[in-house]
Protein backbone atom coordinates (compact mmCIF):
# COMPACT_ATOMS: atom_id res chain seq x y z
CA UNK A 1 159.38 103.56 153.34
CA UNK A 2 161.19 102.06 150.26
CA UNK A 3 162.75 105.22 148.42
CA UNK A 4 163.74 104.30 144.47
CA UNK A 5 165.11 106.46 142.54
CA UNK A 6 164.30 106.17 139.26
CA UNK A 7 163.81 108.81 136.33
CA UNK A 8 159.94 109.60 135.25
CA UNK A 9 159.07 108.34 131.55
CA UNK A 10 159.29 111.76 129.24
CA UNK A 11 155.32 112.77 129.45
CA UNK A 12 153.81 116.18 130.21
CA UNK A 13 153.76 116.80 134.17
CA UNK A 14 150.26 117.73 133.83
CA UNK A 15 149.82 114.55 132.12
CA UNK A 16 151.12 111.50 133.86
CA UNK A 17 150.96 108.32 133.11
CA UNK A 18 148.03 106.23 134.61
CA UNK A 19 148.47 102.56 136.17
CA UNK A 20 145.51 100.18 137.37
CA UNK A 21 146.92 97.72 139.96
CA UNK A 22 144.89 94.62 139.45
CA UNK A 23 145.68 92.33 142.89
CA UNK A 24 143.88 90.27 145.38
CA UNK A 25 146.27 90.79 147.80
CA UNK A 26 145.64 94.51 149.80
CA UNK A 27 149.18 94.70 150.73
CA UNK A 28 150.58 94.07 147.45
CA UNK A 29 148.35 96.66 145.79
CA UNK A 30 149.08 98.78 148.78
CA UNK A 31 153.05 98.35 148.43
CA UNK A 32 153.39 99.06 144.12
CA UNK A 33 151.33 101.97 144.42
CA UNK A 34 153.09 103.64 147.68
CA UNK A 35 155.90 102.99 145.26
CA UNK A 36 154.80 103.92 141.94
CA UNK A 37 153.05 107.43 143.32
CA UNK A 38 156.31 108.46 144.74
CA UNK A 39 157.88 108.48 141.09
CA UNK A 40 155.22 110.37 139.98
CA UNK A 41 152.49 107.68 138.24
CA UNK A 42 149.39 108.21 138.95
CA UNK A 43 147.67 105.30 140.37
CA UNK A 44 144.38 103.42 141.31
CA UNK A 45 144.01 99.85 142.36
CA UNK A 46 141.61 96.88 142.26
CA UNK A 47 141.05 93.78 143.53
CA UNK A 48 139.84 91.69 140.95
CA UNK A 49 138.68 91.97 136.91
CA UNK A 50 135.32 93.01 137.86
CA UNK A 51 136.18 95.97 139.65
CA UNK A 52 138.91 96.66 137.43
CA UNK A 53 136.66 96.73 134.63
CA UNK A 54 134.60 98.93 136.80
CA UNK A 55 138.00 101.56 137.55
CA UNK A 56 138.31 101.18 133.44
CA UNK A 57 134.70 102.74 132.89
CA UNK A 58 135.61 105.65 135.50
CA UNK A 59 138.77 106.55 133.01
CA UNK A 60 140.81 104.27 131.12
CA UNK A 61 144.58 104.12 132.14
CA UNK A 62 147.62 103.79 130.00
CA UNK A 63 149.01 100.77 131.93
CA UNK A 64 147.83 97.70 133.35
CA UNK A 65 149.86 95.33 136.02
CA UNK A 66 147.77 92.52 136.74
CA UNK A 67 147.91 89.52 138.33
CA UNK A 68 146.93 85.93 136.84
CA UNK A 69 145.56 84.30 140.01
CA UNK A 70 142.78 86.72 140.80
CA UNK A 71 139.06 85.33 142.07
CA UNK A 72 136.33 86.01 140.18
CA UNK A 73 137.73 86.92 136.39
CA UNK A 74 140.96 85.23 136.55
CA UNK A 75 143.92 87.90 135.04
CA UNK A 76 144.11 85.62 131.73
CA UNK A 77 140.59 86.62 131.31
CA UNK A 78 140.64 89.97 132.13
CA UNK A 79 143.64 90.92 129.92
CA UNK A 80 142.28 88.67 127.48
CA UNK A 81 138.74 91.36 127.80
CA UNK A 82 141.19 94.12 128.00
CA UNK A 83 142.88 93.19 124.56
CA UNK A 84 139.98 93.27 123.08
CA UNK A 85 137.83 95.80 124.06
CA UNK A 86 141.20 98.73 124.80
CA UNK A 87 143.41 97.96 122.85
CA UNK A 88 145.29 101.14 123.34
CA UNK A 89 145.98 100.25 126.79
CA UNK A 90 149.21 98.71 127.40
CA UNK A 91 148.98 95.40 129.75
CA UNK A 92 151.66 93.87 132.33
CA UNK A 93 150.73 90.41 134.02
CA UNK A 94 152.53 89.23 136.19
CA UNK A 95 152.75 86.13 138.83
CA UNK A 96 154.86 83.92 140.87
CA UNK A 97 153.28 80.72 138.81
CA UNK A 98 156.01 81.70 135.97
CA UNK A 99 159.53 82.53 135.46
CA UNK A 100 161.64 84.78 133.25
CA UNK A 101 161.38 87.98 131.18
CA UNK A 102 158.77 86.60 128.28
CA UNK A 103 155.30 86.54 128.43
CA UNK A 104 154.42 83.23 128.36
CA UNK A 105 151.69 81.38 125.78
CA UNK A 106 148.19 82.34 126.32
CA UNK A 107 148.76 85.23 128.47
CA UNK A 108 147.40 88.29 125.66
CA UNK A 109 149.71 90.85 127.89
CA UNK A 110 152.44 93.14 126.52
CA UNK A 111 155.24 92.00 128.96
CA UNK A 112 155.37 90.35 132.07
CA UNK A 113 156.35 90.75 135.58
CA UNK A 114 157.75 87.91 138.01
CA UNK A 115 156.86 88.95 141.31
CA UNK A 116 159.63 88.79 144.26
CA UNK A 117 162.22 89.93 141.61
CA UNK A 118 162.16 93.71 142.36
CA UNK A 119 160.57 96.37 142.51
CA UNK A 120 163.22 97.90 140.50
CA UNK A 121 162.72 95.23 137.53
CA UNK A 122 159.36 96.00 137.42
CA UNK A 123 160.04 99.94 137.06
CA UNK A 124 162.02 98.90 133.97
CA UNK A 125 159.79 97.31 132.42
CA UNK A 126 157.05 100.09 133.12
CA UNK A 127 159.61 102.61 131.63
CA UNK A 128 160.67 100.45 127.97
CA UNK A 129 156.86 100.60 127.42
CA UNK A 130 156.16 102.48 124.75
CA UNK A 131 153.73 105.96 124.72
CA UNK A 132 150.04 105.04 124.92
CA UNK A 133 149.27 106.03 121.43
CA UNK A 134 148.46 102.83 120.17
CA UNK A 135 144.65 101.81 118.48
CA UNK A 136 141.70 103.77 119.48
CA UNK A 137 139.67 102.21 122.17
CA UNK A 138 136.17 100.78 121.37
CA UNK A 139 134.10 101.79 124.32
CA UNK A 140 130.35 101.74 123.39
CA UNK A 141 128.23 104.44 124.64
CA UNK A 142 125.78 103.17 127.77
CA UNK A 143 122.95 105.08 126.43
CA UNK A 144 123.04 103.17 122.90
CA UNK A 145 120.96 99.59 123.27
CA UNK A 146 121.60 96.65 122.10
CA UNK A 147 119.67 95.20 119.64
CA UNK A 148 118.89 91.22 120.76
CA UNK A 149 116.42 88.86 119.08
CA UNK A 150 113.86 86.69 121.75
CA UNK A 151 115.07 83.22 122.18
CA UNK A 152 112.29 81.40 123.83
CA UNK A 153 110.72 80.06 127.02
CA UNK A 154 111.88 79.08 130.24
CA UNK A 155 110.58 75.40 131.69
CA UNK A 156 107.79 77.69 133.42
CA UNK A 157 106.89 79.03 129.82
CA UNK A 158 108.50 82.82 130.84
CA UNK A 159 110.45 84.53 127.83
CA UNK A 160 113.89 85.08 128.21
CA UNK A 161 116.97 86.56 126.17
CA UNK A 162 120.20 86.09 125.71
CA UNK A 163 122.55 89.34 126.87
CA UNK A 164 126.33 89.28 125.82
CA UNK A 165 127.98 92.21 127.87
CA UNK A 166 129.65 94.69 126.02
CA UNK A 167 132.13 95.66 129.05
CA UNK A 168 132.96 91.89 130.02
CA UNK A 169 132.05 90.10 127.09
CA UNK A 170 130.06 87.30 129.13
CA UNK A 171 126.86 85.72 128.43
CA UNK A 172 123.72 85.94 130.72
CA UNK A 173 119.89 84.97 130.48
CA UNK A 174 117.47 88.06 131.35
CA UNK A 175 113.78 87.11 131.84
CA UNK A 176 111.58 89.44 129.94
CA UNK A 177 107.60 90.65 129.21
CA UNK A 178 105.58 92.98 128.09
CA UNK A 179 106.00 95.26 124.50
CA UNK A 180 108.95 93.53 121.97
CA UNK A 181 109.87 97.78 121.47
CA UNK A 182 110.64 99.28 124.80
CA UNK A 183 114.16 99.86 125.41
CA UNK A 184 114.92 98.19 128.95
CA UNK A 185 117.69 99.07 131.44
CA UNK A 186 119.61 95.72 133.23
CA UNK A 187 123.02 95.41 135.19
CA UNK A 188 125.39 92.45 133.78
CA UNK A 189 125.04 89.38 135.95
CA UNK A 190 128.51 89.15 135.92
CA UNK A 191 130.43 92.55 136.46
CA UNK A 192 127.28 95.04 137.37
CA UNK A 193 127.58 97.12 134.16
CA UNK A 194 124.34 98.34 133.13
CA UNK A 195 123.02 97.34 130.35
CA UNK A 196 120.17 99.21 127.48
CA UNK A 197 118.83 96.96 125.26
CA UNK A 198 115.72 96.34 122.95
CA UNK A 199 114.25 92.93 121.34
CA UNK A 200 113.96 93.31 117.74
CA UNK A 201 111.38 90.81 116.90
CA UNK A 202 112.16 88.85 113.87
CA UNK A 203 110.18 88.35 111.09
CA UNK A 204 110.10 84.51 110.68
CA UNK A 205 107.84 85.29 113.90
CA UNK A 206 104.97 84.97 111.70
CA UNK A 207 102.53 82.32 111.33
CA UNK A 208 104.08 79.31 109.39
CA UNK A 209 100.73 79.05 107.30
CA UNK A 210 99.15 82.16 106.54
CA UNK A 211 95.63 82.12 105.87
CA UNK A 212 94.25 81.62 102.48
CA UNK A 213 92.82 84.10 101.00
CA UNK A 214 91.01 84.64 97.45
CA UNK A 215 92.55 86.76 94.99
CA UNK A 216 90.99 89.97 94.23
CA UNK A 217 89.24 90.65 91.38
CA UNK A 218 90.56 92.99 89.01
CA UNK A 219 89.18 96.44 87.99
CA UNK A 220 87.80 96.91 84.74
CA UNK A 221 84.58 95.96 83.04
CA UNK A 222 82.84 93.36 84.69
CA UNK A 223 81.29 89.70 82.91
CA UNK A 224 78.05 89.78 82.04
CA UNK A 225 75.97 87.03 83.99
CA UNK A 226 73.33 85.72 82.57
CA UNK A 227 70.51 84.35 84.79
């Protein structure tokens, strides 16, 4: 087994630091965390952006090394997700598409990682991170629904909405009936994550043309009528 020495970032021993290995490739994620375990990291692994996203709902980590060419969500997407739904967390891509020490354009990651050019260049850039302190996550609360307007019918006449996913960010149609107020449980047609949501109905729902109808008279002494 590859032994590296290499000294622990300064953090509580009761508290290390978290990585997510995000790689296609079993022995690569198998290899970095071996590695990264020994020094003391704790570490988890997935094999795409979906199920990363997935390991990020379990318990968000402090670092992220993930690769670009992933099936599925692709790593610009998923770090581009990542940016902007934790930004606290502290993002590594890395590849063998690029070169060099700078993250190149497009890529929304804090530092990147070339891979074949040691594990011991990757350690330092793990270790000039800085501490995870950075902007408070925004990670809604499952129970809380959305609140989605109806958008129409379906070439068979069925209702359907429009669901953005709050995990992924992606867009999917969900076919719906019955009451406009009952709060409705789905799973994202994209990454699984469930999903509670209720269709406000809008108020230009009403009739264009509402019917006519006469003015009320007003109280008080009626006119005499003569006959």
């Amino acid at each position: 087994m590859l032994v590296v020495e290499w000294k622990m970032p300064d953090r509580k021993r009761d508290c290390p630091t978290t990585l997510l290995i995000v790689d296609d490739e079993p022995a690569i994620r198998t290899t970095l965390s071996q590695v990264l375990a020994e020094i003391g990291y704790s570490v988890r692994s997935a094999q795409n952006g979906f199920s990363a996203l997935a390991e990020i709902r379990k318990e968000i980590p402090d670092i992220i090394l993930s690769d670009l060419n992933i099936p599925g969500m692709c790593g610009f997407e998923f770090l581009s997700v990542v940016r902007r739904r934790f930004p606290s967390i502290w993002t590594i891509a890395m590849s063998v598409a690029f070169s060099g020490e700078e993250v190149a354009s497009g890529i929304a990651a804090d530092d990147f990682y070339q891979k074949g050019s040691g594990i011991r260049s990757l350690l330092q850039i793990i270790a000039g991170l800085a501490p995870p302190d950075r902007l408070p996550d925004n990670h809604p609360v499952a129970s809380t629904p959305l609140r989605i307007q109806r958008i129409g019918h379906d070439a068979r006449g069925v209702p359907y909405v429009s669901i953005t996913c709050p995990e992924c960010l992606r867009s999917f149609s969900q076919i719906v009936d019955g009451s406009l107020t009952l709060v409705r449980e789905t799973c994202c047609a994209h990454c699984r994550n469930p999903i509670y949501y209720a269709i406000a109905e809008p108020i230009d729902w009403a009739p264009a043309h509402a019917p006519h109808r006469p003015p009320q008279a007003k109280l008080g002494r009626q006119p005499e009528m003569n006959y």
